[in-house]
C-alpha atoms as a PDB file:
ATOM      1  CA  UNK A   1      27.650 -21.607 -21.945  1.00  0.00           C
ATOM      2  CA  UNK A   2      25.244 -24.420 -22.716  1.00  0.00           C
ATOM      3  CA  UNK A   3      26.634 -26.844 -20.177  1.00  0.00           C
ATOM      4  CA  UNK A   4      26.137 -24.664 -17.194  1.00  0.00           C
ATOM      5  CA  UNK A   5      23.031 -24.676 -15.168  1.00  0.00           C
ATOM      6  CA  UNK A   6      20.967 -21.399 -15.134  1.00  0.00           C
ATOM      7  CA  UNK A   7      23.066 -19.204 -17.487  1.00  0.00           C
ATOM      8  CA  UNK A   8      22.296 -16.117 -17.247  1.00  0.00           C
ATOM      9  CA  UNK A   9      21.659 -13.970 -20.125  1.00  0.00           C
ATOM     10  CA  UNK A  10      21.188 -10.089 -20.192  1.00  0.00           C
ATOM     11  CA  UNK A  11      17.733  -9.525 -20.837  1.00  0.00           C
ATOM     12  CA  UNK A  12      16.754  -5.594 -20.251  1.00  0.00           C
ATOM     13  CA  UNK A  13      12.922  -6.294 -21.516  1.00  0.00           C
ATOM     14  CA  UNK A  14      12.594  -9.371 -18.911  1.00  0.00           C
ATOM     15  CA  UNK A  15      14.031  -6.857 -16.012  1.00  0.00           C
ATOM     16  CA  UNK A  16      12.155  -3.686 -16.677  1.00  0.00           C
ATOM     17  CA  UNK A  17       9.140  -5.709 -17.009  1.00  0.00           C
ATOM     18  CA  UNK A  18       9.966  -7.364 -13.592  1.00  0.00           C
ATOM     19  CA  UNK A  19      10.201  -4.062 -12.635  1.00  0.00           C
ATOM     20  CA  UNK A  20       7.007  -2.695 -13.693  1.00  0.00           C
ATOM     21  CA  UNK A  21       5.306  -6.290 -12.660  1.00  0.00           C
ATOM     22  CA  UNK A  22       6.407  -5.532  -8.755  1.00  0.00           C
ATOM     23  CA  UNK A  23       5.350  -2.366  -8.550  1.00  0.00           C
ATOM     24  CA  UNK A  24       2.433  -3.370  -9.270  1.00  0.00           C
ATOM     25  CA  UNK A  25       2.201  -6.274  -7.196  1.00  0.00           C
ATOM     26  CA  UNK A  26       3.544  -3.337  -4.578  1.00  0.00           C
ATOM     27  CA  UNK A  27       1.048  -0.624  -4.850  1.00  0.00           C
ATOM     28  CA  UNK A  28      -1.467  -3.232  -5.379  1.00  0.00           C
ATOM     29  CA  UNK A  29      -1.271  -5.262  -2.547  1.00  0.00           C
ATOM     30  CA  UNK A  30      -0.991  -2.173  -0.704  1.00  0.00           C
ATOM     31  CA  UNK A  31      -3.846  -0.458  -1.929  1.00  0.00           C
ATOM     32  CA  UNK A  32      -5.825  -3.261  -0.921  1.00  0.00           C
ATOM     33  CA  UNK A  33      -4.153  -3.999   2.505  1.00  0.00           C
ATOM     34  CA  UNK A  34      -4.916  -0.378   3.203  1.00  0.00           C
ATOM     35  CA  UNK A  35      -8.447  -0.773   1.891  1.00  0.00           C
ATOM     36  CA  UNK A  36      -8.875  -3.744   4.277  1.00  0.00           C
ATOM     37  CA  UNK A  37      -8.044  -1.823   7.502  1.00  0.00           C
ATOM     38  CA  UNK A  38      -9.739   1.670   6.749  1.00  0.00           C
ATOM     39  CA  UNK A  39     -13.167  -0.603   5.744  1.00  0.00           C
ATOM     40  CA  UNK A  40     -12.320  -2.186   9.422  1.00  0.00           C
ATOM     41  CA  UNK A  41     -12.120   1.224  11.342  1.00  0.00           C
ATOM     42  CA  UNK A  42     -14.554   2.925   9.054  1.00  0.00           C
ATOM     43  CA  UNK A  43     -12.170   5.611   7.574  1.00  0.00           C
ATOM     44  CA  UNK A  44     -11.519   7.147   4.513  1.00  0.00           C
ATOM     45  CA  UNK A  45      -9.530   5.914   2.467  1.00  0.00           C
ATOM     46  CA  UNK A  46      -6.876   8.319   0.936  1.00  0.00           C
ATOM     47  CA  UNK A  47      -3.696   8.696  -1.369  1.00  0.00           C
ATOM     48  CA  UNK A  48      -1.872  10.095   1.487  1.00  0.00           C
ATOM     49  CA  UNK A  49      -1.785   6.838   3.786  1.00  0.00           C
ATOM     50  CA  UNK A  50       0.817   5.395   0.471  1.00  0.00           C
ATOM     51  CA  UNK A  51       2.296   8.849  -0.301  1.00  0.00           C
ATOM     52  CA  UNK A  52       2.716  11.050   2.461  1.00  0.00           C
ATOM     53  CA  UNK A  53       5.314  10.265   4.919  1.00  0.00           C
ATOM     54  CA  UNK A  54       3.954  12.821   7.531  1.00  0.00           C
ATOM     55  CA  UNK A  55       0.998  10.109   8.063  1.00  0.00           C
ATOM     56  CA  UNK A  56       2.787   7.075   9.324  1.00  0.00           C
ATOM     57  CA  UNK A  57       3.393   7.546  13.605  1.00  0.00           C
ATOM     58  CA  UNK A  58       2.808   5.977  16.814  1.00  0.00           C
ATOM     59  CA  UNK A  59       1.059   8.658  17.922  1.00  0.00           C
ATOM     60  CA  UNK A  60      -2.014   8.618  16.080  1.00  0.00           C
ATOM     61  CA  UNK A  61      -4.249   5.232  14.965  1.00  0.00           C
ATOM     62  CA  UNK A  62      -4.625   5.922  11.330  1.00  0.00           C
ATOM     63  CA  UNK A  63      -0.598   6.297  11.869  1.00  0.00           C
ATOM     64  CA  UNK A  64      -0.421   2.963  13.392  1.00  0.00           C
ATOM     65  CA  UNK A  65      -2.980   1.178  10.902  1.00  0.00           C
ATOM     66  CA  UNK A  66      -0.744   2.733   8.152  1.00  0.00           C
ATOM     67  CA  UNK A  67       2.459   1.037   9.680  1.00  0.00           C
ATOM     68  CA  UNK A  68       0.489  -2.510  10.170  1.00  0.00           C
ATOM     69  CA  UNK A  69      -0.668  -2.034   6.125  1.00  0.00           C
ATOM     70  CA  UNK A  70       3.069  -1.481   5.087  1.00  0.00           C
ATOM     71  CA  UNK A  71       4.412  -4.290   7.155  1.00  0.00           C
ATOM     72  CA  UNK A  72       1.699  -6.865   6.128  1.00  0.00           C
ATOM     73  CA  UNK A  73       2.366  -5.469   2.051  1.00  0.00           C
ATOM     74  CA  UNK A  74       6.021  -6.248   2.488  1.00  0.00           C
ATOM     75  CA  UNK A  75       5.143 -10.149   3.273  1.00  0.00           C
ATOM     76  CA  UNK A  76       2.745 -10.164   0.646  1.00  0.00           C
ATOM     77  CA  UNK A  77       5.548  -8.665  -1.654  1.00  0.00           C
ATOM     78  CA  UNK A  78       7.848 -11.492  -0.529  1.00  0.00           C
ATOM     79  CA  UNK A  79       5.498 -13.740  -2.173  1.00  0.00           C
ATOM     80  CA  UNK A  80       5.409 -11.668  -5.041  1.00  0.00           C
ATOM     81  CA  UNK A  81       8.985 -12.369  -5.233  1.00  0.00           C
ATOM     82  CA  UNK A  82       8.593 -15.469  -5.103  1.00  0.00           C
ATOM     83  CA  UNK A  83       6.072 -15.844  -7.781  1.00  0.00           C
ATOM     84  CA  UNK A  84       7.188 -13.556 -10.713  1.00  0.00           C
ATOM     85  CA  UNK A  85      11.455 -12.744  -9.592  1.00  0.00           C
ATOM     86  CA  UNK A  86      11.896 -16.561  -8.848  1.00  0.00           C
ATOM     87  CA  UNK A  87      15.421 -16.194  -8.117  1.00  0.00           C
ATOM     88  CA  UNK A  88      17.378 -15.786  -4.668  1.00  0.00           C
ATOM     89  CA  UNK A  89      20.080 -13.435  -5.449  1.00  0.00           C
ATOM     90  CA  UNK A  90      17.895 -11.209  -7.304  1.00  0.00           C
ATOM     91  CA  UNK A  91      15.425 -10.456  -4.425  1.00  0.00           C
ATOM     92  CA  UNK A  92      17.339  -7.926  -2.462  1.00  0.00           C
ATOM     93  CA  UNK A  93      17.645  -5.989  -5.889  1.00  0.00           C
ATOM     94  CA  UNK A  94      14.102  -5.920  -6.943  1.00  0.00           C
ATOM     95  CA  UNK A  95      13.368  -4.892  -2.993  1.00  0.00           C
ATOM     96  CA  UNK A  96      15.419  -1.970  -3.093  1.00  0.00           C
ATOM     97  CA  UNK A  97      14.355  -0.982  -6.573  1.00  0.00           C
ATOM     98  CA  UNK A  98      10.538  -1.289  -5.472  1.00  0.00           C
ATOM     99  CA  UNK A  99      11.434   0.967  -2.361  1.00  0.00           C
ATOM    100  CA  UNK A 100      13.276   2.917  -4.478  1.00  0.00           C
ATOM    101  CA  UNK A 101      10.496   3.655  -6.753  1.00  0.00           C
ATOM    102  CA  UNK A 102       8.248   4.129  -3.585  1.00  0.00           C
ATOM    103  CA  UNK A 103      10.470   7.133  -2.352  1.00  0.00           C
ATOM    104  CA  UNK A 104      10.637   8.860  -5.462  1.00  0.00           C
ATOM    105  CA  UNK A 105       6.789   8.577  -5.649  1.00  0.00           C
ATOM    106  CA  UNK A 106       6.499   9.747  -2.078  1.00  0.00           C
ATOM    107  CA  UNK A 107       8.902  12.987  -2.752  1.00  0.00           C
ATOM    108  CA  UNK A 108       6.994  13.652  -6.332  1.00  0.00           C
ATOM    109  CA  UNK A 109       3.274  13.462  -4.033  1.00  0.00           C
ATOM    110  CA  UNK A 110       4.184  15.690  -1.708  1.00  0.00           C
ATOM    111  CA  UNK A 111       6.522  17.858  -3.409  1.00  0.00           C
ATOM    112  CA  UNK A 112       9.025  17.059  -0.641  1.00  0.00           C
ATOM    113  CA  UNK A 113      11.892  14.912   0.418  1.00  0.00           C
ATOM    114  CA  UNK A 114      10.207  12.155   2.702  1.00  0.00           C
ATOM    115  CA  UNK A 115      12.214  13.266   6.255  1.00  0.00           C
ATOM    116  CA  UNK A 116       9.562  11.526   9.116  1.00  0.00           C
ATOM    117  CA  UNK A 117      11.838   9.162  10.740  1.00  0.00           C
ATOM    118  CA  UNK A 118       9.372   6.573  11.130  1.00  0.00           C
ATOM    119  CA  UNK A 119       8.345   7.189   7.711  1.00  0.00           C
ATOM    120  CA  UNK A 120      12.495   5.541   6.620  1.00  0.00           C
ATOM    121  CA  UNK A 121      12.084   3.052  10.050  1.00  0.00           C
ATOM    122  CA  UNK A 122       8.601   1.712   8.448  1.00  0.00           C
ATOM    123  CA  UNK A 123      10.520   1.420   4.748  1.00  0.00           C
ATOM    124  CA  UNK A 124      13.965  -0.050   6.510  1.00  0.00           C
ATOM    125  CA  UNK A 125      11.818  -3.224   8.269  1.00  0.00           C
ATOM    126  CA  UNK A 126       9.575  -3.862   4.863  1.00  0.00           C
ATOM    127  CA  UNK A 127      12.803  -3.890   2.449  1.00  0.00           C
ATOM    128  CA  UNK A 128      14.307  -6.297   5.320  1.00  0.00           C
ATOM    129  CA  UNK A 129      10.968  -8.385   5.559  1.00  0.00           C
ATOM    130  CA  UNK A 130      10.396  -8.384   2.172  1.00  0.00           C
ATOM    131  CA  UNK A 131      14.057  -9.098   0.863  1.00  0.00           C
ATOM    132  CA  UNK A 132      14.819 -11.971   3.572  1.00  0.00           C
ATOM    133  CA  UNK A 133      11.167 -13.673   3.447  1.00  0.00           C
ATOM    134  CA  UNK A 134      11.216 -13.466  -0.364  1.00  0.00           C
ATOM    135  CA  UNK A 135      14.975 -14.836  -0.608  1.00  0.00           C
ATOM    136  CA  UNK A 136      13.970 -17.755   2.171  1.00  0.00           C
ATOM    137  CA  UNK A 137      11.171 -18.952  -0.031  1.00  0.00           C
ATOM    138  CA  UNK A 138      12.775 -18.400  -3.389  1.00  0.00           C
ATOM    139  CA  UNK A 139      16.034 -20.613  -1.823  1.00  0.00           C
ATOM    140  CA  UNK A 140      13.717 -23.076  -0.634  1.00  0.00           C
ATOM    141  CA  UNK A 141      12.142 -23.860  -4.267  1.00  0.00           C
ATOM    142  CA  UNK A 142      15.676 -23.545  -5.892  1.00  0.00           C
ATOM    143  CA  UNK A 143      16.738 -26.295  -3.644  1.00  0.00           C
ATOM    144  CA  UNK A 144      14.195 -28.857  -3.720  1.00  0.00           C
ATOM    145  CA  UNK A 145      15.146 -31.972  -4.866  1.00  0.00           C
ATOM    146  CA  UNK A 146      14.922 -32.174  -8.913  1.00  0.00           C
ATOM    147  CA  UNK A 147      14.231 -35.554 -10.025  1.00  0.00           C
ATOM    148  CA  UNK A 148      16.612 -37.555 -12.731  1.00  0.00           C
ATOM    149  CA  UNK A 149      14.915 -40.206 -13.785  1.00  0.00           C
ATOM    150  CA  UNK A 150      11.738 -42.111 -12.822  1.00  0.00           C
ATOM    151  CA  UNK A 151      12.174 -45.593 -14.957  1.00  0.00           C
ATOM    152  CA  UNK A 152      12.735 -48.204 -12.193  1.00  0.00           C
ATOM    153  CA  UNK A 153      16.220 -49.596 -10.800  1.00  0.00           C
ATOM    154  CA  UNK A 154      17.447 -52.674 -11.773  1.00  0.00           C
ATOM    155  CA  UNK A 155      19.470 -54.991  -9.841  1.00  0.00           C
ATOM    156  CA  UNK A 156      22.508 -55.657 -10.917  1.00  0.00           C
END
């Protein structure tokens, strides 16, 4: 295996600590995206704007502020992506696991099975916004252009 480029070898301590390192990147970021817009419309802040998936509507403004915090979290997770995950193919995983991890903490807060449909529409755009954004810039560093050697030419 040493002649191929980026072997990969099973490491369980390097992706559980991934794990561990987005979520929280995820509840993170979120807690301080959240933070930004109730300290904007003078509200309270509160555990149920991340947990409680009776909060986020159209109908209401705290609903709608909720919605804007979750969408602008998933582009900051894309960079999170690309800063810890560093790898193309794996960003659609650690999405989904992140998400993942989200829902069970949603059902655990509220003792319930998260059934709002714009609670799954809100969680269905941020795993696609923060799985495509994350692979684009991840690809884009994996591609750049990786210099050989940097001793002049000679002319032959």
């Amino acid at each position: 295996m040493a002649g191929q480029f980026r072997s990969y070898v099973w490491d369980p301590l390097l992706i559980v600590s991934q794990i561990v390192l987005m979520q929280m990147v995820y509840y993170g970021s979120l807690g301080l995206w959240l933070a930004l817009v109730d300290g904007l419309v003078r509200s309270s802040p509160s555990l149920d704007q991340m947990f409680d998936a009776e909060i986020l509507g159209f109908s209401t403004p705290p609903g709608r502020l909720s919605m804007m915090s979750f969408i602008l979290n998933a582009l900051t997770c894309a960079l999170g992506l690309l800063y810890f995950i560093r790898r193309g193919k794996q960003c659609l995983d650690f999405t989904v696991t992140v998400h993942f991890f989200h829902l069970l903490g949603c059902w655990f807060y509220s003792s319930r099975f998260p059934s709002a449909l714009t609670w799954w529409l809100v969680q269905i755009v941020c795993i696609a916004l923060m799985a495509v954004i994350g692979e684009y810039l991840c690809m884009r560093t994996e591609l750049k252009e990786i210099p050989l050697n940097s001793a002049p030419k000679s002319n032959v």
